[in-house]
Protein backbone atom coordinates (compact mmCIF):
# COMPACT_ATOMS: atom_id res chain seq x y z
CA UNK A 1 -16.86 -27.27 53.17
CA UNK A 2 -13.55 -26.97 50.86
CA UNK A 3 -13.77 -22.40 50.48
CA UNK A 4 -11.48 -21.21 47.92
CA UNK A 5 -8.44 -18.89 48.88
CA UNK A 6 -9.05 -15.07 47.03
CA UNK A 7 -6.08 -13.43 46.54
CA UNK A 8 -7.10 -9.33 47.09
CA UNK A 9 -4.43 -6.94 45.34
CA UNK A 10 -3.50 -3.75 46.72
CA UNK A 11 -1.95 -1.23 45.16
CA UNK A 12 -0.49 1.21 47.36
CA UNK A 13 0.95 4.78 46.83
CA UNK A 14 0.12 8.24 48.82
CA UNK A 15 -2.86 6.83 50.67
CA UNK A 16 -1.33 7.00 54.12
CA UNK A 17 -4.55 8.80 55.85
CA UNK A 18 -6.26 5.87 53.79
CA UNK A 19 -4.59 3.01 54.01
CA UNK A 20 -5.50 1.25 57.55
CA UNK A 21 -9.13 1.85 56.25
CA UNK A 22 -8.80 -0.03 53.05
CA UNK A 23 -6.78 -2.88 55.27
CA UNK A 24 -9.24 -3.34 58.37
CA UNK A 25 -12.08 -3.72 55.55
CA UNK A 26 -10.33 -7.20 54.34
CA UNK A 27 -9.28 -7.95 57.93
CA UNK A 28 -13.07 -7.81 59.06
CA UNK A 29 -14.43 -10.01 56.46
CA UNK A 30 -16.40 -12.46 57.45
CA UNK A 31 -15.03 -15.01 54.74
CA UNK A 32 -11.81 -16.35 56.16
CA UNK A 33 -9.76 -18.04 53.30
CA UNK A 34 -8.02 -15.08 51.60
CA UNK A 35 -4.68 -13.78 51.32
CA UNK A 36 -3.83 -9.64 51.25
CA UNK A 37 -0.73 -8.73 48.66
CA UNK A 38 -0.27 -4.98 49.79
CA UNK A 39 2.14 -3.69 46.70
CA UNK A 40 4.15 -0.22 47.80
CA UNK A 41 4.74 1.63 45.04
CA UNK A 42 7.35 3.66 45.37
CA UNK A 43 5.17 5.67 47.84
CA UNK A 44 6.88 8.68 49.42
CA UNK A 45 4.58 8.69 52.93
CA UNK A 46 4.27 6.09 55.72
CA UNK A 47 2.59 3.89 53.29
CA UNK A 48 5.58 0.85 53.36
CA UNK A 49 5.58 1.46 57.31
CA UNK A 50 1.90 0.61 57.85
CA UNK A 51 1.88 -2.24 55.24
CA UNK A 52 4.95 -4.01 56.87
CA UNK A 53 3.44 -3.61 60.35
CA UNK A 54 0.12 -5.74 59.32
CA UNK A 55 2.07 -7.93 57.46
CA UNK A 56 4.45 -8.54 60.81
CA UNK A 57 0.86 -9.18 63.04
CA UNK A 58 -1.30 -11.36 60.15
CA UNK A 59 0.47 -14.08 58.49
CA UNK A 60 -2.02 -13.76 55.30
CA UNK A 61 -0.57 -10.09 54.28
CA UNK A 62 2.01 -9.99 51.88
CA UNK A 63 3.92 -6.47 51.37
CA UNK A 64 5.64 -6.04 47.70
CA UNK A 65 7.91 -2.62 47.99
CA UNK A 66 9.35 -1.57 44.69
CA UNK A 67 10.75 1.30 42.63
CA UNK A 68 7.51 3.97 42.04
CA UNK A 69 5.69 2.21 38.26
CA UNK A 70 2.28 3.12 38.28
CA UNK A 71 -0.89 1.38 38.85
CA UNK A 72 -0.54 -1.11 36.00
CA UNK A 73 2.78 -2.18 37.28
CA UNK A 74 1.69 -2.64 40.48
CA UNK A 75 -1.30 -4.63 39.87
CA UNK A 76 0.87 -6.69 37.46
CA UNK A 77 3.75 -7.31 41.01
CA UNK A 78 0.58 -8.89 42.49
CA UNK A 79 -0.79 -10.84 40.07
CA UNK A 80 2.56 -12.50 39.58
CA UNK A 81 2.70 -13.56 43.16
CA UNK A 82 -0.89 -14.22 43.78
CA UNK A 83 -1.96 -17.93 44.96
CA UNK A 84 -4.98 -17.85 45.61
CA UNK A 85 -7.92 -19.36 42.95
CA UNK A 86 -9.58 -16.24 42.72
CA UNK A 87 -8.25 -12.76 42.36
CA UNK A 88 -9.96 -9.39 43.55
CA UNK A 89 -8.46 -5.71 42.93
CA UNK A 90 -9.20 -3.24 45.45
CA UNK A 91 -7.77 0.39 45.56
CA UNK A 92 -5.69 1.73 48.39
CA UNK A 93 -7.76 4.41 49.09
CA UNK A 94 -11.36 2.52 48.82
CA UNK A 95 -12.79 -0.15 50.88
CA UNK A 96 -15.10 -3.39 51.08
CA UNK A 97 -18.52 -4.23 52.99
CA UNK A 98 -17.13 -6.96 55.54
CA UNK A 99 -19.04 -9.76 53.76
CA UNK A 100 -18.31 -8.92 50.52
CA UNK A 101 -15.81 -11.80 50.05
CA UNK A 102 -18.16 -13.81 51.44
CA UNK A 103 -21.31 -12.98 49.40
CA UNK A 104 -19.11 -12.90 45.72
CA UNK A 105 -17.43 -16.11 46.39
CA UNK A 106 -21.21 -17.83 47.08
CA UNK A 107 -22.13 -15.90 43.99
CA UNK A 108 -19.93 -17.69 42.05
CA UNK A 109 -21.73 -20.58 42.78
CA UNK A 110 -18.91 -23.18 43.41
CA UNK A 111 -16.40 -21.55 40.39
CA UNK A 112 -19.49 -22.00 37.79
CA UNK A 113 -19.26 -18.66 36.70
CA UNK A 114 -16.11 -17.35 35.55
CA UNK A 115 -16.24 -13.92 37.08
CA UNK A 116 -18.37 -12.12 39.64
CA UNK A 117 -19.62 -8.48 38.83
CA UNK A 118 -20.85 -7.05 41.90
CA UNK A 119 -22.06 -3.43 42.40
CA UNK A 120 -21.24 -0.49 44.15
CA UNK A 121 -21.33 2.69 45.63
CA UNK A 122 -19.71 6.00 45.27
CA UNK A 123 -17.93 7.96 48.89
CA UNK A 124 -18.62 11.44 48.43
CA UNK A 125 -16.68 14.38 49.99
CA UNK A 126 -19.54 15.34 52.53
CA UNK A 127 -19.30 11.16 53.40
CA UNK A 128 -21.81 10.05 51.54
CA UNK A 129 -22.57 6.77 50.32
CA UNK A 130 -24.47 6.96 46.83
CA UNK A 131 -25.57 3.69 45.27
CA UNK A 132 -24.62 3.53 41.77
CA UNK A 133 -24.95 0.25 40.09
CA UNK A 134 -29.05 0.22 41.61
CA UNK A 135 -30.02 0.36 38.28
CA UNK A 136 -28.36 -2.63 36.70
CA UNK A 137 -30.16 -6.14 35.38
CA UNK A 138 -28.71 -9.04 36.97
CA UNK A 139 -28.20 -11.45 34.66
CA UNK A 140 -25.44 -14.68 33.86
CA UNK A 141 -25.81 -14.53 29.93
CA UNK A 142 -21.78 -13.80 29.47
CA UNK A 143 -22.76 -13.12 25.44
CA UNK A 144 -24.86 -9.93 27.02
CA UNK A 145 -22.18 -9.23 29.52
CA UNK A 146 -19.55 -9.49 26.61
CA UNK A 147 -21.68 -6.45 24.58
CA UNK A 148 -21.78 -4.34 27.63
CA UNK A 149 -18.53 -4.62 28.21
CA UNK A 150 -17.65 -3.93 24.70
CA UNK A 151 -20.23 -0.41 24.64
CA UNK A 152 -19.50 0.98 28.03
CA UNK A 153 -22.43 0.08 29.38
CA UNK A 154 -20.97 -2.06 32.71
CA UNK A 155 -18.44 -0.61 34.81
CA UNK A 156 -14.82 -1.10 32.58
CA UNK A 157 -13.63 -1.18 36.87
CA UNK A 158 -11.19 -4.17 37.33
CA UNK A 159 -12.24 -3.11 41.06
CA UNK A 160 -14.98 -5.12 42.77
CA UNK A 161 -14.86 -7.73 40.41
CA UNK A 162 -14.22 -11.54 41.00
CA UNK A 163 -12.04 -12.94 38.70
CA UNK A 164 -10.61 -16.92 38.46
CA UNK A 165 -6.73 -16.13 38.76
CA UNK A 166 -6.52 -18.43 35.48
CA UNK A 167 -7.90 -15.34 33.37
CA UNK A 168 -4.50 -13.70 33.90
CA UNK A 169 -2.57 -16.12 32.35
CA UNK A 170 -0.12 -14.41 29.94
CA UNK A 171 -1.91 -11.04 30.23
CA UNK A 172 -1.30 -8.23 32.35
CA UNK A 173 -2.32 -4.92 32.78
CA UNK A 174 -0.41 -2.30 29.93
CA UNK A 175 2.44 -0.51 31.80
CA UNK A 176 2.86 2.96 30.65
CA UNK A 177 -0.78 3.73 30.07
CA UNK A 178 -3.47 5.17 32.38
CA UNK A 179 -7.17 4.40 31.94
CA UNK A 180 -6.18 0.45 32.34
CA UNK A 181 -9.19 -0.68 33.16
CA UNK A 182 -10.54 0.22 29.92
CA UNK A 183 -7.39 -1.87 27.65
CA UNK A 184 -7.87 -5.17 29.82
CA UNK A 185 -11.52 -5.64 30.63
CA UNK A 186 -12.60 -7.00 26.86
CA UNK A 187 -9.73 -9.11 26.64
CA UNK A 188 -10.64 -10.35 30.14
CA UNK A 189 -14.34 -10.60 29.43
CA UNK A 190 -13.93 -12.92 26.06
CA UNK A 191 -11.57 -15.40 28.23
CA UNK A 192 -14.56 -16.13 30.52
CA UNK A 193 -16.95 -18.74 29.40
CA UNK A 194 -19.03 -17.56 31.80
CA UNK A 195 -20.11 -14.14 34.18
CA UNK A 196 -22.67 -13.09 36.49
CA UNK A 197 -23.77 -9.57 37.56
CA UNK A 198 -25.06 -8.64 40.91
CA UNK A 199 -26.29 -4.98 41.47
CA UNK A 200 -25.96 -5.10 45.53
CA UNK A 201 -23.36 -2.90 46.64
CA UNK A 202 -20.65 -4.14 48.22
CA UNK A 203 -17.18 -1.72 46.99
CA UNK A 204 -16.86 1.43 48.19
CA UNK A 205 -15.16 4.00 46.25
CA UNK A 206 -13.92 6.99 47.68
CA UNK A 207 -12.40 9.77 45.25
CA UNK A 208 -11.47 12.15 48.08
CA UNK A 209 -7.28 11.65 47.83
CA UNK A 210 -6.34 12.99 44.63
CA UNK A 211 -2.43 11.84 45.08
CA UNK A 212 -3.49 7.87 44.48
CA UNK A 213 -2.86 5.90 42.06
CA UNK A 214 -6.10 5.97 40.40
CA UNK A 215 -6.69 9.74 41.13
CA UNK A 216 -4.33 11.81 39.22
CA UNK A 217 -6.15 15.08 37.88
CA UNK A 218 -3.19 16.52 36.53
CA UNK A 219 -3.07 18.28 33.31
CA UNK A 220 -0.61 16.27 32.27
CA UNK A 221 -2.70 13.32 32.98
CA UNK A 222 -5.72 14.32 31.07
CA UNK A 223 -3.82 14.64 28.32
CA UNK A 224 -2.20 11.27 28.67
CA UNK A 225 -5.25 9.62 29.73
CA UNK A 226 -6.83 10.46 26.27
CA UNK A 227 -4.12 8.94 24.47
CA UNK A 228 -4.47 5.77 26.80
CA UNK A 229 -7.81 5.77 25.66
CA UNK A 230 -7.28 6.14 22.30
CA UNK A 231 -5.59 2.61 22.73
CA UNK A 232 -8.67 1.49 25.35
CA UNK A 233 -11.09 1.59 22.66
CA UNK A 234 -8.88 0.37 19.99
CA UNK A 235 -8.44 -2.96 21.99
CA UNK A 236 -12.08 -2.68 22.41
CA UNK A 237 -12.32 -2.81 18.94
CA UNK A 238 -9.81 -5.59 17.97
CA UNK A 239 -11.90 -7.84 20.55
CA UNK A 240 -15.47 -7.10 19.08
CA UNK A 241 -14.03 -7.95 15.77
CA UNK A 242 -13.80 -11.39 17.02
CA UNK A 243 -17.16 -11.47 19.48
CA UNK A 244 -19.77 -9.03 18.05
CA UNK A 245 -17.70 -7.71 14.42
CA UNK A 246 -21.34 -5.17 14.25
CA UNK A 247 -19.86 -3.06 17.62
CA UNK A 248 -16.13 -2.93 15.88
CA UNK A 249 -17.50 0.43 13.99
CA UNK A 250 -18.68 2.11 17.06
CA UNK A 251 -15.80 1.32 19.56
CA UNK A 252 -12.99 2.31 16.37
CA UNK A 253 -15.14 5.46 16.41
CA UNK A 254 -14.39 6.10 20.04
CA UNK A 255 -10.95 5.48 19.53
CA UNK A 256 -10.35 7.95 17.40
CA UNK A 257 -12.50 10.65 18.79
CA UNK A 258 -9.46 10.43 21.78
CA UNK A 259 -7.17 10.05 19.29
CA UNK A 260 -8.35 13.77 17.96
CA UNK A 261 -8.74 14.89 21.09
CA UNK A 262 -4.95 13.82 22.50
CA UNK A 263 -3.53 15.32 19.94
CA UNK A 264 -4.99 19.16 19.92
CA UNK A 265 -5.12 19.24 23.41
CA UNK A 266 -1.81 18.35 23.17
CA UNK A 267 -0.56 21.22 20.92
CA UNK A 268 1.23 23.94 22.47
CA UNK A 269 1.74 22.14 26.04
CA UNK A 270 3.59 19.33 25.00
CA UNK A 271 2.79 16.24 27.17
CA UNK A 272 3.24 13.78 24.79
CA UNK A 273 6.46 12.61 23.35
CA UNK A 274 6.98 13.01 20.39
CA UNK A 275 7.13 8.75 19.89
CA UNK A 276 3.69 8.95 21.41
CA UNK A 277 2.32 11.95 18.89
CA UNK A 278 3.35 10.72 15.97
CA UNK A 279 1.59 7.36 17.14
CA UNK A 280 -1.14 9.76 17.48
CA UNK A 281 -0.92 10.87 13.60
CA UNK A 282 -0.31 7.04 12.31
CA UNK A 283 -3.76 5.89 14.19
CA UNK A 284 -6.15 8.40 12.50
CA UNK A 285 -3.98 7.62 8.80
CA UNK A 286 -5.00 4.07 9.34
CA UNK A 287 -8.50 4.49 9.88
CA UNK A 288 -9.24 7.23 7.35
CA UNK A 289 -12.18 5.17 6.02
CA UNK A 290 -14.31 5.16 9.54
CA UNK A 291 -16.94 7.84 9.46
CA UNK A 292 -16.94 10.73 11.89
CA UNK A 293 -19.18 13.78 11.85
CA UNK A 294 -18.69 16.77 9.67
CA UNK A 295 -16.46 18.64 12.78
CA UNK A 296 -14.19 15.42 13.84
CA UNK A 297 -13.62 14.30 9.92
CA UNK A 298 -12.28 17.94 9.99
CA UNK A 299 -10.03 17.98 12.73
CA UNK A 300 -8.50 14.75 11.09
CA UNK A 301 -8.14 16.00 8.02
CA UNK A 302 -6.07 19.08 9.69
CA UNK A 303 -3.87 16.51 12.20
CA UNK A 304 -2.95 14.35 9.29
CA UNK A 305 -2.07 17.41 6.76
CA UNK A 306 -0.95 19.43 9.21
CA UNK A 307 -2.85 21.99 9.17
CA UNK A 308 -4.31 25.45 11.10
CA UNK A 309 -1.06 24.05 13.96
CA UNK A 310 -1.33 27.75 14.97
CA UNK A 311 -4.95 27.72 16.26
CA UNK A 312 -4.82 24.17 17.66
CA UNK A 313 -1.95 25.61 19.77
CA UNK A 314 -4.38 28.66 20.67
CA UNK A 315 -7.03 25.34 21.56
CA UNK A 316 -4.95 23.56 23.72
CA UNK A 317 -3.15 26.70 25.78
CA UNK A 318 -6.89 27.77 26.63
CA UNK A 319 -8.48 24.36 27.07
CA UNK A 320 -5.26 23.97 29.89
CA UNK A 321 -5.83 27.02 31.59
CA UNK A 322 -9.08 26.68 32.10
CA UNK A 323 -8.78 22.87 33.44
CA UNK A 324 -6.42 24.43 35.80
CA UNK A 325 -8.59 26.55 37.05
CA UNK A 326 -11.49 23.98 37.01
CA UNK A 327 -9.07 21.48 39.40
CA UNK A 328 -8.57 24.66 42.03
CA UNK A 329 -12.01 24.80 42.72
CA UNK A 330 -12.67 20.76 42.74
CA UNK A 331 -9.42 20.60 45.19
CA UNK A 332 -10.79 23.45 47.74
CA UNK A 333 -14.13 21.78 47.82
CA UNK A 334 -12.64 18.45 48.74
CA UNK A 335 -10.26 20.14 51.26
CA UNK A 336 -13.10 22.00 52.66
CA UNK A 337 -15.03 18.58 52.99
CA UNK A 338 -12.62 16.30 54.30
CA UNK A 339 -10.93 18.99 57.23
CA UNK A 340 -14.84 19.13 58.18
């Protein structure tokens, strides 16, 4: 029987105790039609080494190496060069049950269903698998899928899913911004004419390397991952205008709730540019006429009249020392974990 060739993604940057994990998981699946596009970005460590030495034994791994991007960039190198039918993005530093190819493809029943959701579970530090998609109703009625997409209330993951490589076309992941996942799932979502959801586990996620692509706890990326979710839930909202116009309210709410957010935090630490600020200010102008709560309809009226800049400054100096100290103690307790 004709299988289908899945074209898994890699992106791969500061995973090098990580890595060969991640890469034996695809090499012991038991589905045998796929191809593995390892992308290198930019990574400092051993990373390239170990990629081009599978590549030079299996003649189904591809290594990309370019100039250090991000993780949208890098998703968007393999995309371009995938061939396969299917597509399926896996992190560097997680990892795959060994028939998880296997199983999602048969889920698909023949390429009826658009794209696979399949569940999954959560490494811990102490090694730990926790189940965390248990709870989910398994279901193919893509309207349904399209609202929980649109609310939250499905992983916004671009991991573990099953996608036809068709989706893609003349889309890509939005370079420059972090939280990803969250711009390019609706669009995704209302291509497909039709979804499934499993809740079996079968991606493993493991959030023990905070130097990968997907892990950065920085300051500076809290900051900037509020502002990329300012636009996140503003693309939410553009595609529910179209699908379901009653969630547009809600997910314009969101947006500018991170909009707010960006923007005081930002205040006396200066992440943003000042392009990306001013942005910021134009956003919560446009949408003046969305109702917030007494507190946030305050804190817009102050960021668009520029006012009480003093105390926001006061705000966002605290608010950074504080996560500061917050990422110490989350760093020694994974140290303390993984040198067990």
């Amino acid at each position: 029987m004709y299988k289908p060739l899945i074209s898994v993604i890699v992106p791969v940057y500061k995973v090098e105790k990580h890595i060969n994990r991640c890469i034996e998981s695809v090499l012991k699946q038991t589905y045998a039609n796929w191809e593995l596009i390892l992308v290198d970005d930019g990574s400092p460590d051993s990373c390239g080494r170990i990629c081009d030495a599978y590549a030079a034994r299996y003649d189904n791994i591809l290594v990309i190496h370019q100039e250090n991007q991000g993780l949208s960039a890098a998703r968007n190198a393999g995309l371009d060069r995938a061939g396969g039918e299917w597509v399926y993005f896996l992190d560097s530093d997680d990892f795959i049950r060994e028939d998880t190819l296997e199983k999602i493809e048969l889920f698909s029943k023949n390429g009826f269903y658009d794209i696979v959701v399949a569940g999954y579970s959560v490494l811990t530090a102490d090694g730990k698998l926790v189940p965390c998609s248990s709870h989910w109703k398994e279901m193919d009625d893509i309207s349904e899928i399209r609202k929980k997409i649109l609310l939250d209330n499905l992983s916004n993951i671009s991991c573990g899913k099953l996608y036809k490589k068709k989706l893609w076309d003349n889309f890509r992941f939005p370079v420059g911004l972090l939280n990803e996942d969250l711009y390019t799932c609706p669009e995704i979502f209302s291509r497909a004419q039709s979804a499934c959801i499993h809740a079996e586990s079968f991606y493993y996620y493991c959030h023990q390397n905070v130097n990968s692509l997907t892990n950065g706890g920085s300051f500076k990326n809290c900051i900037l991952s509020k502002y990329s979710r300012m636009w996140g839930w503003e693309e939410h909202a553009r595609v529910a205008s179209k699908l379901v116009p009653a969630f547009e309210r809600e997910c314009r709410q969101k947006a500018i709730a991170y909009a707010i957010k960006a923007y005081m935090l930002n205040q006396g630490n200066g992440i943003l540019s000042p392009k990306q600020e001013a942005e910021v200010k134009t956003y919560l102008s446009l949408h003046k006429e969305i109702p917030l709560s007494d507190k946030k309809e305050w804190q817009r009226t102050c960021i668009i009249e520029n006012k009480y800049k003093g105390f926001m400054c006061i705000v966002g100096r605290l608010y950074r020392i504080v996560f500061n100290m917050r990422n110490k103690i989350r760093s020694r307790k994974i140290n303390r974990h993984v040198q067990k």
